[in-house]
Protein backbone atom coordinates (compact mmCIF):
# COMPACT_ATOMS: atom_id res chain seq x y z
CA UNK A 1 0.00 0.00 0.00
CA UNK A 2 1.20 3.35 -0.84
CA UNK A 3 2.17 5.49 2.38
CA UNK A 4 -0.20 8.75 2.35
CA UNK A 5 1.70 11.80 1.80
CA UNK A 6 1.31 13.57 5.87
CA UNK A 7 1.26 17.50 6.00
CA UNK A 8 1.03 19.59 8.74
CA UNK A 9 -2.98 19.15 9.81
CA UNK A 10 -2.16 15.85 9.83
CA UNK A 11 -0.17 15.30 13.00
CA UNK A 12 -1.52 14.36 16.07
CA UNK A 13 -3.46 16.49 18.04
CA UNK A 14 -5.52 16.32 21.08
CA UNK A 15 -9.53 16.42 22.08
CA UNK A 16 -11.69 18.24 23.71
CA UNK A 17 -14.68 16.08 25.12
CA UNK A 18 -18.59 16.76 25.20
CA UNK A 19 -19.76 16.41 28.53
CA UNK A 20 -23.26 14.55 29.90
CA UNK A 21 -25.14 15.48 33.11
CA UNK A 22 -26.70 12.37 34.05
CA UNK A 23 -28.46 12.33 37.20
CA UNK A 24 -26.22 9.50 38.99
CA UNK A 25 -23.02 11.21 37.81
CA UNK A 26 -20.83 13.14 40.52
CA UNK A 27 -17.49 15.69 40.48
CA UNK A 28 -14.48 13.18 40.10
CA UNK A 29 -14.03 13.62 36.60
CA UNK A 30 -13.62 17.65 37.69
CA UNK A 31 -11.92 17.60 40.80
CA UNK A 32 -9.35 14.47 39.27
CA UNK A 33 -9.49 15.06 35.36
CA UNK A 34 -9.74 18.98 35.13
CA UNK A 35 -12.84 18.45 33.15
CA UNK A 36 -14.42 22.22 32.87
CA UNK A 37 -18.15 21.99 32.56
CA UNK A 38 -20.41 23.78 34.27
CA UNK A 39 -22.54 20.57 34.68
CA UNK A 40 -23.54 19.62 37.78
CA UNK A 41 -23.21 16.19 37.94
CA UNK A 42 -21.01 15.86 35.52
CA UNK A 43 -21.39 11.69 34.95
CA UNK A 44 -19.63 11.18 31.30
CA UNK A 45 -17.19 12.96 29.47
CA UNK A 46 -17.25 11.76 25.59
CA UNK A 47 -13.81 11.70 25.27
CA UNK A 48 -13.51 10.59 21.35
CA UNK A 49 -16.97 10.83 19.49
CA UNK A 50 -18.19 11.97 16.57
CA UNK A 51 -22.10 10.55 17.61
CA UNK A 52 -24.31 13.85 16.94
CA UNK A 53 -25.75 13.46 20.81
CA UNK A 54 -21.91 14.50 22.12
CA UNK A 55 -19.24 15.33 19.43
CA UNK A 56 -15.49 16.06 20.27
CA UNK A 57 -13.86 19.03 19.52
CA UNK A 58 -9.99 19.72 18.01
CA UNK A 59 -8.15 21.36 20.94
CA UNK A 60 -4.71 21.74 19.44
CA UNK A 61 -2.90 22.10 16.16
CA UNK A 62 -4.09 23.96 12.89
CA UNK A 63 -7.71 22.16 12.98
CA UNK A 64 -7.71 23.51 16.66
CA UNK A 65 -11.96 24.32 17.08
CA UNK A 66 -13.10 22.06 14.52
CA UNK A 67 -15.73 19.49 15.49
CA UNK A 68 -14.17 15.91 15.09
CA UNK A 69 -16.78 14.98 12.64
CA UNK A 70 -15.95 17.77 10.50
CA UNK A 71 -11.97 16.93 10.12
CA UNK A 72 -12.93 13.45 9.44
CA UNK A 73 -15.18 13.86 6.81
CA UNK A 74 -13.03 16.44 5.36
CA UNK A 75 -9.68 13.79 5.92
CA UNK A 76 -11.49 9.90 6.09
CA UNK A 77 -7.58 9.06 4.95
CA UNK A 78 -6.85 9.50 8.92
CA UNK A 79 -9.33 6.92 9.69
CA UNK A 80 -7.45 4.29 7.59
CA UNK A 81 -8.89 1.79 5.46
CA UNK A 82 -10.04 -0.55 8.13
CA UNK A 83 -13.44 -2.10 7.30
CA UNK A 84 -14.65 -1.08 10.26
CA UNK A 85 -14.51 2.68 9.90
CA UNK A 86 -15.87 2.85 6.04
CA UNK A 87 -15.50 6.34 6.04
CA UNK A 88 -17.15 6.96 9.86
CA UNK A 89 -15.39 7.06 13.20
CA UNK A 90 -16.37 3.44 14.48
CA UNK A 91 -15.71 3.75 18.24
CA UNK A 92 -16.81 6.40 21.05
CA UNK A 93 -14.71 6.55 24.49
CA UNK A 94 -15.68 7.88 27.82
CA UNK A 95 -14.91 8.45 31.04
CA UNK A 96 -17.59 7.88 33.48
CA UNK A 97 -18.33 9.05 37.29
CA UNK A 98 -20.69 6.37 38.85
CA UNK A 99 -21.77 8.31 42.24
CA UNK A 100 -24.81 6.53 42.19
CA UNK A 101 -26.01 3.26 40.53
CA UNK A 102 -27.07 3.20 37.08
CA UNK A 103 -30.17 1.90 35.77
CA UNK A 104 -30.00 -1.71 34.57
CA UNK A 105 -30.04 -1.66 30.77
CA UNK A 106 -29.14 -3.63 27.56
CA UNK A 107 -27.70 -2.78 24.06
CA UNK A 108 -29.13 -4.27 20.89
CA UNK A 109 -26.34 -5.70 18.35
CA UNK A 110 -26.17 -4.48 14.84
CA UNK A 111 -28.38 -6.21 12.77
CA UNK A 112 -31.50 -4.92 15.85
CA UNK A 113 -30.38 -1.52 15.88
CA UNK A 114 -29.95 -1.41 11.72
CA UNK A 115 -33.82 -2.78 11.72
CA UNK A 116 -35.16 -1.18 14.22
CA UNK A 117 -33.25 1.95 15.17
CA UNK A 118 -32.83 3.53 11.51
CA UNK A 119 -29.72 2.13 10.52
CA UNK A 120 -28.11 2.69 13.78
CA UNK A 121 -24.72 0.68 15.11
CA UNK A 122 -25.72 -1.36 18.03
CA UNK A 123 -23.54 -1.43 21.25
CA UNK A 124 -20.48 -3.48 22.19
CA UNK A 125 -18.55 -2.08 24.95
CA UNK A 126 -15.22 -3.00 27.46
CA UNK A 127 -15.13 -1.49 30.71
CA UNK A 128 -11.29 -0.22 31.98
CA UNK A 129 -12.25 0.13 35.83
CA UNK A 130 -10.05 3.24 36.60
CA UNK A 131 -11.05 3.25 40.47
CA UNK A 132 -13.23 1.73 42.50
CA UNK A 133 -14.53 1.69 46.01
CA UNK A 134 -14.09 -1.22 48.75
CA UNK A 135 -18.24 -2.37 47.88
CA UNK A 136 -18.62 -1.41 44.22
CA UNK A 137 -19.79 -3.88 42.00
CA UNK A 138 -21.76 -3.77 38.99
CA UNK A 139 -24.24 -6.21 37.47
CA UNK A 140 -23.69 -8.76 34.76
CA UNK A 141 -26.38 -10.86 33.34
CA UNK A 142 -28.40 -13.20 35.71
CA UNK A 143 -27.70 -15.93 38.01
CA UNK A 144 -30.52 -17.95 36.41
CA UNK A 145 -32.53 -18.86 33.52
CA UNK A 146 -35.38 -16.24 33.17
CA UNK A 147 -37.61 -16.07 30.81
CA UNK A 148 -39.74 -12.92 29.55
CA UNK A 149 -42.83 -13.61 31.49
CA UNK A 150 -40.60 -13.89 34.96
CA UNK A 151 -38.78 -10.69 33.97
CA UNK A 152 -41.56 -8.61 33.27
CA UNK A 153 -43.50 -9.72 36.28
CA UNK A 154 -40.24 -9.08 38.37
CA UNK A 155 -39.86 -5.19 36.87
CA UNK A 156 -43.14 -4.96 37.77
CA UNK A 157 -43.21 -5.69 41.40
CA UNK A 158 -39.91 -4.10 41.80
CA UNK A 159 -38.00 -7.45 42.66
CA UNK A 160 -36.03 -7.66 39.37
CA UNK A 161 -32.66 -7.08 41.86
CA UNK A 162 -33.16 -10.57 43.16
CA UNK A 163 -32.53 -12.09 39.74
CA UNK A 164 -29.51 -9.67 38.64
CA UNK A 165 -25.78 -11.28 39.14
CA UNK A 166 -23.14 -8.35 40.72
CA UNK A 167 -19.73 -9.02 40.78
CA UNK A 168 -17.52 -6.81 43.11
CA UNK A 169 -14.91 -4.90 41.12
CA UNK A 170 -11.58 -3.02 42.05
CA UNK A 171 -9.14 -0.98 39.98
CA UNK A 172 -7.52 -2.34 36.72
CA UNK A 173 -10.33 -5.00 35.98
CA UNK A 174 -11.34 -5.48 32.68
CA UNK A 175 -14.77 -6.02 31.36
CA UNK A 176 -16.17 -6.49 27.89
CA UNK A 177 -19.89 -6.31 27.35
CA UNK A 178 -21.47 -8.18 24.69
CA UNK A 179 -24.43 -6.28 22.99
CA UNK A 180 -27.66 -8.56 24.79
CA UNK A 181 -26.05 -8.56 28.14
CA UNK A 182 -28.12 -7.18 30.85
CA UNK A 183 -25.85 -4.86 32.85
CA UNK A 184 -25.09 -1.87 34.93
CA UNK A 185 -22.06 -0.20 36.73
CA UNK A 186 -22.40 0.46 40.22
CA UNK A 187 -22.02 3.32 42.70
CA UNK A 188 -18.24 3.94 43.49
CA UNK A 189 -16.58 3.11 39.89
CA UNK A 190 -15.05 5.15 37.96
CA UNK A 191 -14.69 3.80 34.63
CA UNK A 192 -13.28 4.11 31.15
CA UNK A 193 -15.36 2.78 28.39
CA UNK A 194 -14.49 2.21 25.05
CA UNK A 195 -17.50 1.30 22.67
CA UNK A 196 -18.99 0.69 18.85
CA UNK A 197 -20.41 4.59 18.15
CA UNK A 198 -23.78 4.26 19.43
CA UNK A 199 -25.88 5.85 21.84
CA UNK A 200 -29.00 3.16 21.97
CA UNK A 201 -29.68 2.15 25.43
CA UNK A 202 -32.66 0.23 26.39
CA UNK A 203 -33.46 0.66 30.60
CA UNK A 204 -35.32 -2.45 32.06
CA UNK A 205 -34.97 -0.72 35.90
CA UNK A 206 -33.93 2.76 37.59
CA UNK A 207 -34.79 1.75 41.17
CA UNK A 208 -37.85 4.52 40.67
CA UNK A 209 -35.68 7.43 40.61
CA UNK A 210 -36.79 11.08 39.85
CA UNK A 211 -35.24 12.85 37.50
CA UNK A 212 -33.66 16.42 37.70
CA UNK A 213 -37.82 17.59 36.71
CA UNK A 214 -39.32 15.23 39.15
CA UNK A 215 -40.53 12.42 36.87
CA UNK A 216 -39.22 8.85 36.24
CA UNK A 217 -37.09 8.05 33.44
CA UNK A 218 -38.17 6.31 30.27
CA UNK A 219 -38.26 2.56 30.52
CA UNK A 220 -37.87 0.67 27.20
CA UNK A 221 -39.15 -2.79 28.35
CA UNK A 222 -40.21 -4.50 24.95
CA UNK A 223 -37.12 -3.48 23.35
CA UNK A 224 -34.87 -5.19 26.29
CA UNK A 225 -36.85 -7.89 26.24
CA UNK A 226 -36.49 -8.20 22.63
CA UNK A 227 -32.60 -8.00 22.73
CA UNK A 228 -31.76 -9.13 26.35
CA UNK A 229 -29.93 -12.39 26.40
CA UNK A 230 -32.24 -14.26 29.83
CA UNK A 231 -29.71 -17.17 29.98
CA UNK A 232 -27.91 -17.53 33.29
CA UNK A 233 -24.30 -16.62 33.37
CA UNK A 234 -21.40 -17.19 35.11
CA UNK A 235 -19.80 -14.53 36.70
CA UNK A 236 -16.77 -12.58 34.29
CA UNK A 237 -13.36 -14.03 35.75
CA UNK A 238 -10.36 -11.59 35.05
CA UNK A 239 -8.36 -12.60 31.69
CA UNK A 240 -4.36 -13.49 32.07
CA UNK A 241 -2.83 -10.16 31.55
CA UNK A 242 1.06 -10.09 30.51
CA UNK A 243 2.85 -6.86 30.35
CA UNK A 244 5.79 -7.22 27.36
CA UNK A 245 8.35 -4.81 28.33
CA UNK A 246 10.03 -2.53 25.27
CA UNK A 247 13.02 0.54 26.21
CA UNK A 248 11.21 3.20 28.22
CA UNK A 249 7.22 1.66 28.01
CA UNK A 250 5.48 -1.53 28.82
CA UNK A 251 2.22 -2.63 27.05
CA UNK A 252 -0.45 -4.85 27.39
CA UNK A 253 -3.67 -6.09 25.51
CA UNK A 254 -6.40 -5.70 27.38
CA UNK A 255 -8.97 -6.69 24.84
CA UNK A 256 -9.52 -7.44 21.19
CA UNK A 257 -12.95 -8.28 19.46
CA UNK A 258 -14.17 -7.14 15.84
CA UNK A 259 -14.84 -3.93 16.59
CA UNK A 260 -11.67 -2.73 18.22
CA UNK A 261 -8.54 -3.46 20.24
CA UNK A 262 -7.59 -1.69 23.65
CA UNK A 263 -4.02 -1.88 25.34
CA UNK A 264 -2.57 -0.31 28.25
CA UNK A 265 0.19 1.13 27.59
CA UNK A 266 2.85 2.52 30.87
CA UNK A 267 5.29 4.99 30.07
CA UNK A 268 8.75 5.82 32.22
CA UNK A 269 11.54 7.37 30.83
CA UNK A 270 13.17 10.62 30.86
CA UNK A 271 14.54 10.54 27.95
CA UNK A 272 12.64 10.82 24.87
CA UNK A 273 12.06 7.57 22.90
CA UNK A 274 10.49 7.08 19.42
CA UNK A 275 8.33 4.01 20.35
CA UNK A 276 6.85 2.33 17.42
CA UNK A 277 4.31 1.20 18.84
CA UNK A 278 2.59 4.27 18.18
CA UNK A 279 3.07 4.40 14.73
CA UNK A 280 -0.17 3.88 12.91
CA UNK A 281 -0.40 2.24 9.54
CA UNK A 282 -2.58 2.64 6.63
CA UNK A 283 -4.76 0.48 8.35
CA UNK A 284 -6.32 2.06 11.19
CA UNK A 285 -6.24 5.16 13.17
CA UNK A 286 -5.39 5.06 16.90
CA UNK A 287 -6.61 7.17 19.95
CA UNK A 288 -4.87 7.55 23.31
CA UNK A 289 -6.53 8.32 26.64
CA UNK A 290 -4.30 9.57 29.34
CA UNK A 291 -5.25 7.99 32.68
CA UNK A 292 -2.48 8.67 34.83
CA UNK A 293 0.87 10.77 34.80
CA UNK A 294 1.34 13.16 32.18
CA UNK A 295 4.51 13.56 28.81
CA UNK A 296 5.37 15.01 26.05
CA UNK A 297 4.75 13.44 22.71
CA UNK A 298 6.50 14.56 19.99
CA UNK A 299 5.20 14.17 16.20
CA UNK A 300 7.73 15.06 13.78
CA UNK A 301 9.87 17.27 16.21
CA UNK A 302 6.47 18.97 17.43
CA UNK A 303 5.62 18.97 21.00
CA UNK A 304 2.21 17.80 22.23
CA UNK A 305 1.95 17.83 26.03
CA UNK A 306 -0.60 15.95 27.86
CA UNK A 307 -2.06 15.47 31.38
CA UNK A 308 -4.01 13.29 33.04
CA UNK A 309 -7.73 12.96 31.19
CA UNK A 310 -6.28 14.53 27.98
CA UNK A 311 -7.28 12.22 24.40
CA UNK A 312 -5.01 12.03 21.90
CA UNK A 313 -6.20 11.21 17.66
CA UNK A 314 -3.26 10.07 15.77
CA UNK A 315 -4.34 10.09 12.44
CA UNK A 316 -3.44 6.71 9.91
CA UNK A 317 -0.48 6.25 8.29
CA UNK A 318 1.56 8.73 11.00
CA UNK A 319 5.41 8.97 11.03
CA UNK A 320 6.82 7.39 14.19
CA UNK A 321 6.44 8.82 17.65
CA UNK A 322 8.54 10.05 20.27
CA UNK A 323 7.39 10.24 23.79
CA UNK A 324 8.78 11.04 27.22
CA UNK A 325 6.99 11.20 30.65
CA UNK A 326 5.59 8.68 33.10
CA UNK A 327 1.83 8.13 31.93
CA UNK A 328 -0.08 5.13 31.99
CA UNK A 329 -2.39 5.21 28.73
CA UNK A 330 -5.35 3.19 26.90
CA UNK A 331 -4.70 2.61 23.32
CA UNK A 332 -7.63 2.25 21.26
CA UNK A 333 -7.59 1.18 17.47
CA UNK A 334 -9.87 -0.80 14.92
């Protein structure tokens, strides 16, 4: 494959998220991300995303202002020529405060949401638990066999919680979500989600909470029901993890399916290192999300500094990178 020509708007350049005020959100992602909304909670930050409901924003470089969307459809070269992104930004990360529970949902797969939600993407997602406190769990599928009759009479009566499996979680577990899985994250985690770009959620519960106007959220009961996988399951175990360590980084996979691959990448050197691992390719496109620590990443000779929260884009088909700092990051690709 021929090696795209890069000029300047091409380099690497960082994000500015959209924020959501969901009503079990809190202030972490202010007080330990510098996130500045005036949101109150502030619950997600859509760190990469071009989905119209929360679209990033160019916040360095010569695109510097530009809605994400726009700079890809002007540029679909720096997407690569994965199938997956055929011409459209195929993933959406976030960072997300859970202060309070959130309702119990499900995510349709593709071939529902093209049907039935006007061509949308349906929802795959992995979970990066960032922090966590001592009793936070979150909820994974059932410990039974239900069927749709028991479920709806359960939702009804307010006993569905009976039926739901948690599993206790703690920092750096890893948890991928398979569209049909019925699922919520729990009060206490902070989270990083990576995810196909989609925004369809379908709530089976919300403990009866009020919303910010006094009235219940929607419910979306038929549409679970029609999606929800009711086997039982057994609860997620954590996946062998091996860190393979290169001059001045370590890296490891922390998941892989169809529609993208996440590693976690830990930086330590003072010196500055071109790491080819963050070369892209013609193929794909790749995004980094600062978590910890903070560096300096240089793309040919030009400084981009970044702190903890900042997202990085790193176009297809880049010239090799030089870093140097002490960062721990999540590198997303197709």
């Amino acid at each position: 494959m021929t090696k795209i020509n890069m000029s300047l708007n091409c380099n690497a350049f960082l994000l500015k998220p959209a924020g959501q005020d969901y009503l079990w959100g809190g202030r972490r992602l202010k007080d330990e991300f510098s996130k500045e909304f005036d949101l109150t909670p502030l619950a997600e930050t859509w760190e990469c995303s071009t989905h119209p409901d929360g679209i990033s924003i160019v916040a360095s470089g010569e695109m510097e202002g530009m809605l994400l969307s726009k700079v890809l459809k002007e540029h679909p070269e720096y997407l690569g020529t994965h199938p997956k992104t055929d011409g459209e930004l195929p993933i959406l990360i976030k960072l997300i405060d859970a202060k309070k529970d959130l309702s119990v949902q499900v995510h349709p797969d593709d071939a529902y949401a093209k049907e039935h939600e006007m061509g949308s993407l349906g929802k795959n997602e992995m979970w990066y638990v960032l922090d966590a406190t001592k009793d936070a769990t979150l909820v994974y599928g059932f410990y039974r066999d239900m069927d749709q009759e028991i479920l709806r009479k359960s939702l009804h009566e307010g006993t569905v919680e009976k039926y739901l499996q948690k599993v206790k979680i703690q920092k750096d577990d890893v948890f991928y979500i398979e569209s049909g899985t019925v699922h919520a994250i729990g009060a206490g985690a902070l989270i990083a989600e990576i995810q196909e770009n989609s925004n369809l959620t379908y709530r089976l519960y919300d403990y009866n909470r009020l919303n910010k106007n006094g009235k219940t959220r929607e419910l979306h009961i038929d549409k679970a029901l029609a999606v929800a996988n009711l086997k039982g399951s057994v609860a997620p175990r954590q996946p062998m993890r091996v860190l393979k360590y290169k001059r001045g980084y370590a890296s490891e996979f922390l998941c892989r399916c169809k529609y993208f691959q996440v590693e976690r990448v830990l930086i330590n050197t003072e010196r500055t290192r071109t790491m080819a691992d963050f070369q892209t390719d013609g193929n794909s496109f790749q995004v980094l999300l600062c978590v910890d620590g903070c560096g300096i990443l240089f793309d040919e000779n030009i400084p981009l500094n970044f702190f903890k929260g900042d997202c990085i884009f790193i176009p297809a088909n880049s010239v090799p990178l030089k870093l140097h700092g002490k960062a721990q990051l999540l590198k997303v690709s197709c």
